[in-house]
Protein backbone atom coordinates (compact mmCIF):
# COMPACT_ATOMS: atom_id res chain seq x y z
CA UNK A 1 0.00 0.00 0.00
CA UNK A 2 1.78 3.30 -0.89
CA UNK A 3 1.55 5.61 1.80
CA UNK A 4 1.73 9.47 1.51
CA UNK A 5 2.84 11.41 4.21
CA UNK A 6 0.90 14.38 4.09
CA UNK A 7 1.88 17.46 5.36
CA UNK A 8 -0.81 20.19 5.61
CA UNK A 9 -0.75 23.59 3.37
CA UNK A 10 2.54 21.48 1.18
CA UNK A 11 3.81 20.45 -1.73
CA UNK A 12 2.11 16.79 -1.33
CA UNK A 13 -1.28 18.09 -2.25
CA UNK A 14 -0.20 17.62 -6.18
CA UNK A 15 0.90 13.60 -4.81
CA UNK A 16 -2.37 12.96 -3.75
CA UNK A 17 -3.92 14.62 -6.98
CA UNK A 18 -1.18 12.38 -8.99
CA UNK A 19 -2.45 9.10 -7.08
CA UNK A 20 -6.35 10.08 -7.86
CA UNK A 21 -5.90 11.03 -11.42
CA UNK A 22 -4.11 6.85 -11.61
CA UNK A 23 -7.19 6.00 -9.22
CA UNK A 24 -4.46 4.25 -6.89
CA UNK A 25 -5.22 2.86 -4.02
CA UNK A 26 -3.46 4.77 -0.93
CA UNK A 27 -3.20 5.90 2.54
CA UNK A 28 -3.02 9.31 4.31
CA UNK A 29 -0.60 9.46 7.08
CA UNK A 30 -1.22 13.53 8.42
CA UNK A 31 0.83 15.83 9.69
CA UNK A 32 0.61 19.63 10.68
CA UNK A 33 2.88 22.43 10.44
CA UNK A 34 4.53 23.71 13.67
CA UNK A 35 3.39 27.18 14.49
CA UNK A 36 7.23 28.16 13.05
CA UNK A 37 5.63 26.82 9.37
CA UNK A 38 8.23 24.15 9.51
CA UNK A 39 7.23 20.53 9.15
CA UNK A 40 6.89 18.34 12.35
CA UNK A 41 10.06 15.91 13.82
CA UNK A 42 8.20 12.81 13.19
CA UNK A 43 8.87 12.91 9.51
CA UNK A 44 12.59 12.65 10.05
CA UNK A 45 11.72 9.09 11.03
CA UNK A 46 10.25 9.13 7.68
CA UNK A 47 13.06 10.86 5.70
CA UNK A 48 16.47 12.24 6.67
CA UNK A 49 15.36 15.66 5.95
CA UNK A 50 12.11 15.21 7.60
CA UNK A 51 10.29 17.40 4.47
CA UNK A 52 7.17 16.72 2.23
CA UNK A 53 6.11 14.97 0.10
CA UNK A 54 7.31 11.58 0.90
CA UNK A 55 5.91 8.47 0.05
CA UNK A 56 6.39 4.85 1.12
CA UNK A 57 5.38 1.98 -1.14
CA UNK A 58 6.42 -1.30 0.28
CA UNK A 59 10.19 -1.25 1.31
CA UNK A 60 10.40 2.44 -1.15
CA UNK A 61 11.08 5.83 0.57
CA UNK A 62 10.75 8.70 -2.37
CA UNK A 63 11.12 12.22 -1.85
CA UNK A 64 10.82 15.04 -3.79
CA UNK A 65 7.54 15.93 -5.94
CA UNK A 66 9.07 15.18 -9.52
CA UNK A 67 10.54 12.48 -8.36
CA UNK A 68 7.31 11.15 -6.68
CA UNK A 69 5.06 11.74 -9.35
CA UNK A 70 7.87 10.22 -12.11
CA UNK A 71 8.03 7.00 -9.76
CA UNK A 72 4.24 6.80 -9.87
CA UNK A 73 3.98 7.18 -13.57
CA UNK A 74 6.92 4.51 -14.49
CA UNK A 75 5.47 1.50 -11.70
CA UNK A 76 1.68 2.28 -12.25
CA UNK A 77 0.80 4.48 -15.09
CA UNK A 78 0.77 2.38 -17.83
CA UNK A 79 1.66 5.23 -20.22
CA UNK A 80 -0.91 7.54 -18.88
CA UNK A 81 -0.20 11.09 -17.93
CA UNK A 82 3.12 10.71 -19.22
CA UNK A 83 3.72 11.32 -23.82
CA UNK A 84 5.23 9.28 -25.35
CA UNK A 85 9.18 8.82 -25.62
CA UNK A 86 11.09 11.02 -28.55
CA UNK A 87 7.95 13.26 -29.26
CA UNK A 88 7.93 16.94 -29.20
CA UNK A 89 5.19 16.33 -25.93
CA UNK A 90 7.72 14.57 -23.50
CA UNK A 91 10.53 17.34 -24.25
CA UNK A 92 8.12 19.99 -23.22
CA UNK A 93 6.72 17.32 -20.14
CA UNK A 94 10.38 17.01 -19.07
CA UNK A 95 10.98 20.93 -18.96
CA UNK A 96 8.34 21.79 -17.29
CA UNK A 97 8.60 18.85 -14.81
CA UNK A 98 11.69 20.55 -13.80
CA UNK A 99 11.21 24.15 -14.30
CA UNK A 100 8.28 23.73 -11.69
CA UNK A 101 10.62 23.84 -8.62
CA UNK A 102 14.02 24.71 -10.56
CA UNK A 103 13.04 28.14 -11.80
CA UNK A 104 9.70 29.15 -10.82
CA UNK A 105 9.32 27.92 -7.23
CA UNK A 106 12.90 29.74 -5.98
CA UNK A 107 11.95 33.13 -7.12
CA UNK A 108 8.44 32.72 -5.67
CA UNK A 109 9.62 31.54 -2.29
CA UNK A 110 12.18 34.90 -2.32
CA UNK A 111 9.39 36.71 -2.46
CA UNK A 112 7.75 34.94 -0.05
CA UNK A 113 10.62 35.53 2.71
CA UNK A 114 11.31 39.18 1.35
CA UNK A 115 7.70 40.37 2.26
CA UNK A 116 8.20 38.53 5.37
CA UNK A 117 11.04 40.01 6.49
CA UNK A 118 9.89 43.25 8.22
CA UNK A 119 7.55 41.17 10.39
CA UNK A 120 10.55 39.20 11.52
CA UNK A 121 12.89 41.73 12.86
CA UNK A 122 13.00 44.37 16.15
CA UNK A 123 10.54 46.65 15.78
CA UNK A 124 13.55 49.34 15.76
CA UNK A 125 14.77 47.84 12.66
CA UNK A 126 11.70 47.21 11.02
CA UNK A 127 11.98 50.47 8.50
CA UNK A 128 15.73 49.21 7.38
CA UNK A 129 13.57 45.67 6.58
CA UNK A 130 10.82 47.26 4.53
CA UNK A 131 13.24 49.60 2.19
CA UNK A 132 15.18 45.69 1.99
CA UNK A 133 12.26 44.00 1.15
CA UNK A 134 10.99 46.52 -1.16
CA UNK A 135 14.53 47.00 -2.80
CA UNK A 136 14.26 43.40 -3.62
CA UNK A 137 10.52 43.31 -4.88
CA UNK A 138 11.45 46.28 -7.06
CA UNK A 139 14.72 45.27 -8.46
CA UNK A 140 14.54 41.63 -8.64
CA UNK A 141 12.19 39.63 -7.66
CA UNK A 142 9.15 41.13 -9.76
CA UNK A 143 10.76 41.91 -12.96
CA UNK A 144 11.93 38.23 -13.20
CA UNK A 145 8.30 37.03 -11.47
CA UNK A 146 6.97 39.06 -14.37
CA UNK A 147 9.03 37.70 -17.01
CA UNK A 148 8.04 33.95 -16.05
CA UNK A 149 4.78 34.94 -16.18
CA UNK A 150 4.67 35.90 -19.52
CA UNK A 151 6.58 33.25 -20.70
CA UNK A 152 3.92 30.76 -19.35
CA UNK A 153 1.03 32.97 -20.68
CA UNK A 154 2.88 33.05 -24.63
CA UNK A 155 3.38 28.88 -23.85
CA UNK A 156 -0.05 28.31 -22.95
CA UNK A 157 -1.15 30.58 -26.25
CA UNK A 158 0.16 27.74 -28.08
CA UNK A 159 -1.54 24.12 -26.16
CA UNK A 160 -3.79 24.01 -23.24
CA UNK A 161 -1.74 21.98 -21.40
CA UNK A 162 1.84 22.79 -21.04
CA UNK A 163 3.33 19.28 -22.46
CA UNK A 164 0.68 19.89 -25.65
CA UNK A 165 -3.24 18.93 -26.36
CA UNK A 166 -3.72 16.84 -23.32
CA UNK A 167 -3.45 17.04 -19.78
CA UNK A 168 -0.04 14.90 -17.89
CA UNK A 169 1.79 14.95 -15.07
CA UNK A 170 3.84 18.47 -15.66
CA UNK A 171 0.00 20.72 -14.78
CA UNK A 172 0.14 17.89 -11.51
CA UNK A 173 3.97 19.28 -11.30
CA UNK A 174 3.00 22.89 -12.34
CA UNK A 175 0.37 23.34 -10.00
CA UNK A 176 1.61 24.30 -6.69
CA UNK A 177 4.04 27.40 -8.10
CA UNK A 178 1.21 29.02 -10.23
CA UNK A 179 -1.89 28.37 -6.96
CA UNK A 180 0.90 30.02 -5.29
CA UNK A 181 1.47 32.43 -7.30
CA UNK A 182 -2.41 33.20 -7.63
CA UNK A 183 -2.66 33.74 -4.56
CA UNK A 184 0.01 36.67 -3.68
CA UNK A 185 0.35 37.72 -6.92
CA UNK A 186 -1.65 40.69 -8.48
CA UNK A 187 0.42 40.25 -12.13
CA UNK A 188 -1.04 36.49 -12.53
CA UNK A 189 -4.75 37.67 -12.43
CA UNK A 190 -4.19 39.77 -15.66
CA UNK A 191 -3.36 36.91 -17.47
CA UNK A 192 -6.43 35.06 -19.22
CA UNK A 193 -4.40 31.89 -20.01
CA UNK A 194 -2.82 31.07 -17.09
CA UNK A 195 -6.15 32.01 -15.21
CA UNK A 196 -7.91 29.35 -17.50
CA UNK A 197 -5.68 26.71 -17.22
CA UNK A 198 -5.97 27.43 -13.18
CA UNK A 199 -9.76 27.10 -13.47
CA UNK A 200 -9.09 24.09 -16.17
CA UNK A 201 -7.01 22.39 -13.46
CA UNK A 202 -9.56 22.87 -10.14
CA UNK A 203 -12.65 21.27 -12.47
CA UNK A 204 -10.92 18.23 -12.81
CA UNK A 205 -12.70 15.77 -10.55
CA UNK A 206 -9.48 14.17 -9.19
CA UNK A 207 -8.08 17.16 -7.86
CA UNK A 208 -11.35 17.91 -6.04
CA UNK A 209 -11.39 14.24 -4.24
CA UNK A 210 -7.41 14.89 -3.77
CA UNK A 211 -8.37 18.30 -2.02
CA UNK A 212 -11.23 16.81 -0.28
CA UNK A 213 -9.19 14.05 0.97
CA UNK A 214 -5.80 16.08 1.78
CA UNK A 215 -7.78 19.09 3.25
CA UNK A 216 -8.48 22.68 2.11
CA UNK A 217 -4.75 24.70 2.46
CA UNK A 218 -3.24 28.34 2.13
CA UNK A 219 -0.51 28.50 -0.28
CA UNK A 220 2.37 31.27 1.00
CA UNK A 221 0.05 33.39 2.43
């Protein structure tokens, strides 16, 4: 039985969603944030670095969403959710499998501890915080926000899905950066084609019983 070790308001969200689009048979082992945001001890005894996701199947520990979701596709997808080898589909799939959390995700999560910041701090330093933060907003962070933005708006001109014509696992690996992103970012809601594919995404009926089933969550607010 694979087990997924489900932190709340995390990554694993898009593992359950993976698991119900395959209509896999699993378990939900819970766990909540500490009031820090970090992840609980127990799942050290899961996983050395005691993050999510992380799934057990049998005498398997994975880690890592891409990795999770590539596992689940090679030992039980049967071809689905995945193109096929040496097509123009699995060179996008692979990209974007990867640009999920190597390009997008870092930038967003700057952002994320950047508007933080001033919160964090003495009170007496709190104005030094705010012209950092907004230095970095200004300079950095939202022209390059902005540019991935419309990068993913001009790809999705082109396909609905971001592999090609049909939905795979890169919009299951896709998912968490742009909900993220929806939710802080003002930019994202003036574009119609990432907007669609968000409301494309959230009528599919297996990420409604993966939401039901994992819990309503917050992402970076």
């Amino acid at each position: 039985m694979i087990v997924v070790h489900h932190l709340n308001n995390s990554r694993s969200q898009r593992i359950l969603w993976m698991l119900e689009e395959l209509g896999l048979a699993y378990e939900i082992k819970p766990y909540q944030r500490k009031p820090s945001m970090q992840a609980p001890d127990e799942l050290r005894a899961v996983h050395p670095l005691g993050k999510s996701p992380v799934i057990t199947d049998g005498d398997k520990t994975i880690a890592e969403s891409g990795a999770i979701i590539e596992y689940l596709s090679e030992a039980y997808g049967g071809g689905r959710l995945t193109p096929a080898a040496g097509t123009p589909e699995k060179l996008r799939y692979t990209y974007f499998m990867h640009y999920a959390e190597g390009s997008l995700m870092p930038l967003l999560f700057m952002k994320l501890v950047f508007g933080r910041l001033p919160t964090r701090v003495p009170f007496f330093m709190r104005p030094v915080a705010r012209a950092i933060s907004s230095g970095a907003d200004k300079t950095l962070l939202n022209p390059q926000i902005g540019n991935h933005f419309f990068f993913l708006e001009g790809e999705l001109a082109k396909r609905d899905w971001f592999a090609g014509d049909s939905f795979t696992a890169a919009d299951i690996q896709m998912s968490f950066p742009l909900e993220a992103a929806s939710a802080r970012s003002p930019v994202i809601k003036q574009m119609p084609r990432l907007n669609a594919w968000l409301d494309r995404i959230h009528a599919r009926p297996a990420y409604k019983r993966a939401l039901e089933k994992g819990g309503a969550y917050e992402l970076m607010k």
